[in-house]
N, C-alpha and C. Protein backbone atom coordinates (compact mmCIF):
# COMPACT_ATOMS: atom_id res chain seq x y z
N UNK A 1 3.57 19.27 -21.78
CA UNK A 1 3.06 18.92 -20.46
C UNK A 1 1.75 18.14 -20.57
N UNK A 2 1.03 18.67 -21.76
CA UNK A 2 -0.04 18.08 -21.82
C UNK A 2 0.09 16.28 -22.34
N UNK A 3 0.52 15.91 -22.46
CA UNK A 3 1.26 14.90 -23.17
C UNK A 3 1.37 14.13 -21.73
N UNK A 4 2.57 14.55 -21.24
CA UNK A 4 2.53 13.54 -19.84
C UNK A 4 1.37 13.38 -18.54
N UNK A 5 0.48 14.31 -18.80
CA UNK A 5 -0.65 14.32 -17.92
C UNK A 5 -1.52 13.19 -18.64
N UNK A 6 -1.18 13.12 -19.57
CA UNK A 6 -2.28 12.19 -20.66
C UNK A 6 -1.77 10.56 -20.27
N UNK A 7 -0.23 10.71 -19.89
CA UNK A 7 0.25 9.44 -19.77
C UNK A 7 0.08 8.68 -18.52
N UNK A 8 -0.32 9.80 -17.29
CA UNK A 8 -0.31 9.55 -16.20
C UNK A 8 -1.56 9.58 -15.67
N UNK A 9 -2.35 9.79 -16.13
CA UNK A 9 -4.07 9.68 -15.90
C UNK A 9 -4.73 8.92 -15.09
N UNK A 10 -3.93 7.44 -15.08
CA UNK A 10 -4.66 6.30 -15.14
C UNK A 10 -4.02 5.96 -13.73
N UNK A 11 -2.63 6.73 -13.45
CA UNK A 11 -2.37 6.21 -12.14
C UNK A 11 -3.16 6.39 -10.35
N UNK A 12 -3.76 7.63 -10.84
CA UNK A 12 -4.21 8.09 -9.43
C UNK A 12 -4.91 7.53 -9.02
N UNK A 13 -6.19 6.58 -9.98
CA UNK A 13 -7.49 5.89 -10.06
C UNK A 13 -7.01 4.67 -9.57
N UNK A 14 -5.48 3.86 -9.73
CA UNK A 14 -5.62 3.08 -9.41
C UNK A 14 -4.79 3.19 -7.73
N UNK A 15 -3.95 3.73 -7.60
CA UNK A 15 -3.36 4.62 -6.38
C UNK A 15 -4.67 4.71 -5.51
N UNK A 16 -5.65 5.22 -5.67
CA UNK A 16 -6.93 5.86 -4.94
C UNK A 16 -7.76 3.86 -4.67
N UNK A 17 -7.91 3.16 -5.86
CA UNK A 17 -8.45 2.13 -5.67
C UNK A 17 -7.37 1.26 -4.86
N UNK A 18 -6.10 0.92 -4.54
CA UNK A 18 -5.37 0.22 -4.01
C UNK A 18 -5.42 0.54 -2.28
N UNK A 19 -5.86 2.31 -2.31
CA UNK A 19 -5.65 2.49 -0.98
C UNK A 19 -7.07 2.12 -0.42
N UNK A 20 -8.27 2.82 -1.18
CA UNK A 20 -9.59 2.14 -0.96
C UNK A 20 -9.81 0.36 -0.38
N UNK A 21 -9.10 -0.31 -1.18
CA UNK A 21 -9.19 -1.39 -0.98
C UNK A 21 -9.08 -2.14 0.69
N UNK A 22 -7.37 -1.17 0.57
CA UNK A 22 -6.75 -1.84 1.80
C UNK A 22 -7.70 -1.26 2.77
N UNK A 23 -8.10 0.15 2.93
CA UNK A 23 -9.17 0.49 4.20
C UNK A 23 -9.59 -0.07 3.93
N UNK A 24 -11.08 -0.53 2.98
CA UNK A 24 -12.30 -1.29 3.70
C UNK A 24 -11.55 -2.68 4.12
N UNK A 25 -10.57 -3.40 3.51
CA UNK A 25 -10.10 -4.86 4.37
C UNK A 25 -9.48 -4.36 6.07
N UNK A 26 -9.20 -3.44 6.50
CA UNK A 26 -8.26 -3.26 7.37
C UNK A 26 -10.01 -2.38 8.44
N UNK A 27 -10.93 -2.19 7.49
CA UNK A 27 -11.65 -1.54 8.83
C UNK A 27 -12.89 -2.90 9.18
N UNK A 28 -12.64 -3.84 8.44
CA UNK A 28 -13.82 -5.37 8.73
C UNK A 28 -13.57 -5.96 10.31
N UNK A 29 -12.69 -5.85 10.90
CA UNK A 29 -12.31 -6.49 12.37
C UNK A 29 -11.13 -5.63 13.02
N UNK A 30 -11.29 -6.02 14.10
CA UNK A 30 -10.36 -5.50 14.89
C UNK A 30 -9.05 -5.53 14.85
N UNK A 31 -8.60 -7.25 14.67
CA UNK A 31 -7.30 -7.93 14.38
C UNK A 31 -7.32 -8.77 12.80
N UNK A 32 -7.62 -8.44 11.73
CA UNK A 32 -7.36 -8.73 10.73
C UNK A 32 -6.19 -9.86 10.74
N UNK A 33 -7.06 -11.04 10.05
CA UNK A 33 -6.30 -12.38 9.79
C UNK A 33 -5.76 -12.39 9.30
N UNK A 34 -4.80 -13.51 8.86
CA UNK A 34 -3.79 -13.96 7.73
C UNK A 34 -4.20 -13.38 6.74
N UNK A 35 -4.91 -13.54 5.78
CA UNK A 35 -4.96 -13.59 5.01
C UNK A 35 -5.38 -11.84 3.94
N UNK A 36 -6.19 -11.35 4.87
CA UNK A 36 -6.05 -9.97 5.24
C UNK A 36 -4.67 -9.00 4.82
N UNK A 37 -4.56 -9.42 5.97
CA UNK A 37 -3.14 -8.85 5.96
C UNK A 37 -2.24 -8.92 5.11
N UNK A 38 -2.01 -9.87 4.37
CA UNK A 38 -1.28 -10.40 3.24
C UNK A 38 -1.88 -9.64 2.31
N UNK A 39 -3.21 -9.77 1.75
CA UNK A 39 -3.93 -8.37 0.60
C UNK A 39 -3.13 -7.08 0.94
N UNK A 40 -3.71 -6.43 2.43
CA UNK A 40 -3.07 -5.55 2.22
C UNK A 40 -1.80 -4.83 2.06
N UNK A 41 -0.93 -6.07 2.60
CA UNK A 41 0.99 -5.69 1.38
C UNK A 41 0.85 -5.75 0.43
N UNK A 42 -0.09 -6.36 0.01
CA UNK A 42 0.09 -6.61 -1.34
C UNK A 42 -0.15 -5.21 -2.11
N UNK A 43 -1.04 -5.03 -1.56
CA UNK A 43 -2.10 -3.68 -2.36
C UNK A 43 -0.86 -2.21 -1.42
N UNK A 44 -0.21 -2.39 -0.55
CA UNK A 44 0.91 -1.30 -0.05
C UNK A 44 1.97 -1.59 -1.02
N UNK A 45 2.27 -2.67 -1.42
CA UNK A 45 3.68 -2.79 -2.54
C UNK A 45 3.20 -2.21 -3.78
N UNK A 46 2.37 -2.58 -3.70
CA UNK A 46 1.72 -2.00 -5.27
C UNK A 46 1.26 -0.32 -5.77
N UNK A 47 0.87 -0.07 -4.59
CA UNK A 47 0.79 1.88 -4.05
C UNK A 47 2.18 2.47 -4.08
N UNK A 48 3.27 1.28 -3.74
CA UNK A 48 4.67 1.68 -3.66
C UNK A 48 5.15 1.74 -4.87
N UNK A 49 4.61 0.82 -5.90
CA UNK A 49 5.47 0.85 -6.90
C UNK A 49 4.96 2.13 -8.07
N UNK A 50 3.75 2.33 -8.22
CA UNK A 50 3.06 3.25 -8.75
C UNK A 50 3.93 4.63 -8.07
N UNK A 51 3.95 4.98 -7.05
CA UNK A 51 4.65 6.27 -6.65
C UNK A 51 6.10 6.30 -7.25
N UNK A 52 6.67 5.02 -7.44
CA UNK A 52 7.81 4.92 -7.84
C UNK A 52 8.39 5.24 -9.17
N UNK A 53 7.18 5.21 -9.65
CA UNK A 53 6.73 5.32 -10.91
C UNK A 53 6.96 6.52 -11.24
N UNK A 54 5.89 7.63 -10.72
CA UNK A 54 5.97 8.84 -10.59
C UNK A 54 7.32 9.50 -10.56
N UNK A 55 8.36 9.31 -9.13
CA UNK A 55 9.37 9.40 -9.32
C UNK A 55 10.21 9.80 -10.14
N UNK A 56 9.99 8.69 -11.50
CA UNK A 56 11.09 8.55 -12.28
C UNK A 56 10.35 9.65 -13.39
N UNK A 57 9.44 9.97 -13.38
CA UNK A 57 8.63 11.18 -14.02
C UNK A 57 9.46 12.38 -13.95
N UNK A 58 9.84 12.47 -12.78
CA UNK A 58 10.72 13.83 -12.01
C UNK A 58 9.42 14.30 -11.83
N UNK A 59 8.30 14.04 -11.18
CA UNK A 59 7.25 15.03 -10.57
C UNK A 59 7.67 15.65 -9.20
N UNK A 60 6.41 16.04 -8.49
CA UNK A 60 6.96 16.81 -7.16
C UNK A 60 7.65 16.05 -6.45
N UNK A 61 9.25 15.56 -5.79
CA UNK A 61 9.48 14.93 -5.29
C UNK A 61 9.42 14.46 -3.99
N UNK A 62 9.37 15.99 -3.39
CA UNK A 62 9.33 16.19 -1.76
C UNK A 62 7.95 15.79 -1.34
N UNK A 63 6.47 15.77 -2.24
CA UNK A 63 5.51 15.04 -2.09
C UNK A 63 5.41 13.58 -2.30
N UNK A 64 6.17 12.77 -3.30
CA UNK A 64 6.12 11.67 -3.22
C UNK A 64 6.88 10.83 -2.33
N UNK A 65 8.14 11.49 -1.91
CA UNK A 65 8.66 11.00 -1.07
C UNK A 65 8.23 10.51 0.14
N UNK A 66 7.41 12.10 0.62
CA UNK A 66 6.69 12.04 2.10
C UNK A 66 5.96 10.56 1.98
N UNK A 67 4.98 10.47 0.86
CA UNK A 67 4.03 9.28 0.90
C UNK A 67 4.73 8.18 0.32
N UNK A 68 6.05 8.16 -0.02
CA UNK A 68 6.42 6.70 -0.35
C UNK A 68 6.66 6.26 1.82
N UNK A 69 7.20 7.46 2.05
CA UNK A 69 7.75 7.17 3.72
C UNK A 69 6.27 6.57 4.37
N UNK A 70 4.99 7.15 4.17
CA UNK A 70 4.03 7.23 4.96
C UNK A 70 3.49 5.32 4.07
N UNK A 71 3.40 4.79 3.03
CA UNK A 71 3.44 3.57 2.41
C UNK A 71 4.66 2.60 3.29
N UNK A 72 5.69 3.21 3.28
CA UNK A 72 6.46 2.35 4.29
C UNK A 72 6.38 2.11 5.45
N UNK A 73 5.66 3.23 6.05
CA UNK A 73 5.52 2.46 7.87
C UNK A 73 4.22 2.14 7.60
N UNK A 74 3.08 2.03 6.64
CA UNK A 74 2.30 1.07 6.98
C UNK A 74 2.75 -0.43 6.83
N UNK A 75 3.68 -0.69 5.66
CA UNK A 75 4.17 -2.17 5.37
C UNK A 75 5.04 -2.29 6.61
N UNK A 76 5.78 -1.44 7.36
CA UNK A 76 6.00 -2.20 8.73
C UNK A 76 5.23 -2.65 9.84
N UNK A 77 4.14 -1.86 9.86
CA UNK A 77 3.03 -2.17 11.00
C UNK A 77 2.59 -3.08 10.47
N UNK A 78 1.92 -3.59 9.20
CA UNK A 78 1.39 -4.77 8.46
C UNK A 78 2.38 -5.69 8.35
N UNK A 79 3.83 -5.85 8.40
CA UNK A 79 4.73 -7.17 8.43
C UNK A 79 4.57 -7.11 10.02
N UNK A 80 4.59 -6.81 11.11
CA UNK A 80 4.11 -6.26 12.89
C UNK A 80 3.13 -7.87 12.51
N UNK A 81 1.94 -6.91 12.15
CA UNK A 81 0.78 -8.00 11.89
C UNK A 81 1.08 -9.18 11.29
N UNK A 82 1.40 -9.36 10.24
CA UNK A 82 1.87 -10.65 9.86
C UNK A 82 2.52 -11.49 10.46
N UNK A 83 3.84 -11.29 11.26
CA UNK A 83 4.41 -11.88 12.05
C UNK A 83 3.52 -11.93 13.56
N UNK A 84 2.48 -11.65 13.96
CA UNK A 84 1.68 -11.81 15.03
C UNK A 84 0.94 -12.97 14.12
N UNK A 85 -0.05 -12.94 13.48
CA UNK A 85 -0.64 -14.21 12.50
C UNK A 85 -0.11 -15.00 12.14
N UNK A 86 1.23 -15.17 11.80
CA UNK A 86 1.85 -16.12 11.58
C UNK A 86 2.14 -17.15 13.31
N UNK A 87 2.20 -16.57 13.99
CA UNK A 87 2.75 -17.19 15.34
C UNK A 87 1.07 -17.22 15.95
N UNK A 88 0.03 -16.51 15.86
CA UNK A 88 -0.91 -17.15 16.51
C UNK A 88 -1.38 -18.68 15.61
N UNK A 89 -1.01 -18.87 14.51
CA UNK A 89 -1.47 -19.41 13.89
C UNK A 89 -0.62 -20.58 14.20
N UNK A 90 0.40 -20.78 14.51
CA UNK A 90 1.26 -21.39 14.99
C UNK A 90 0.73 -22.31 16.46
N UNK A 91 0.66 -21.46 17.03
CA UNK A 91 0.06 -21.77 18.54
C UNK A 91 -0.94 -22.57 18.37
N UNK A 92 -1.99 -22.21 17.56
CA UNK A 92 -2.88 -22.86 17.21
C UNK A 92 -2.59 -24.84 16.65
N UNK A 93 -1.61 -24.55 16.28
CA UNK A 93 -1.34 -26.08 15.88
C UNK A 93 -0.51 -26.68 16.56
């Protein structure tokens, strides 16, 4: 056991920094721009794939699951947003 804790060390830090990230971009304005928004899928696909990761570990599943679900409706509210930025941006031209 000690062995796979050794292997998996490195994920939480970056799990913890991906989600860090996306709050402070997502708490700078009200309506977060293009470009914004785009970081933060980026940095939600990437939280996704790390859990996915886990997964295949066979760790707790019924916990990763919950938060792969709770990673997925943020990337729907953030594609929401995207497709609003994409069309104001539109209007704009």
């Amino acid at each position: 056991m000690e062995l796979d804790y050794v292997k998996l060390k490195p994920i939480k830090p970056a799990l913890s920094g991906y989600i860090r990230k996306s709050h402070v971009l997502i708490t700078g304005s009200d309506f977060p721009d293009e470009t914004t928004v785009h970081d933060i899928r980026v940095l939600m696909k990437k939280s996704r794939a790390l859990l996915k990761l886990l997964l295949l570990r066979k760790l707790d599943k019924t916990y990763l699951d919950r938060n792969l679900t709770d990673l997925r409706e943020v990337g729907k509210i953030m594609c929401k947003w995207r497709e609003m930025s994409v069309q104001e941006k539109l209007l704009r031209t």
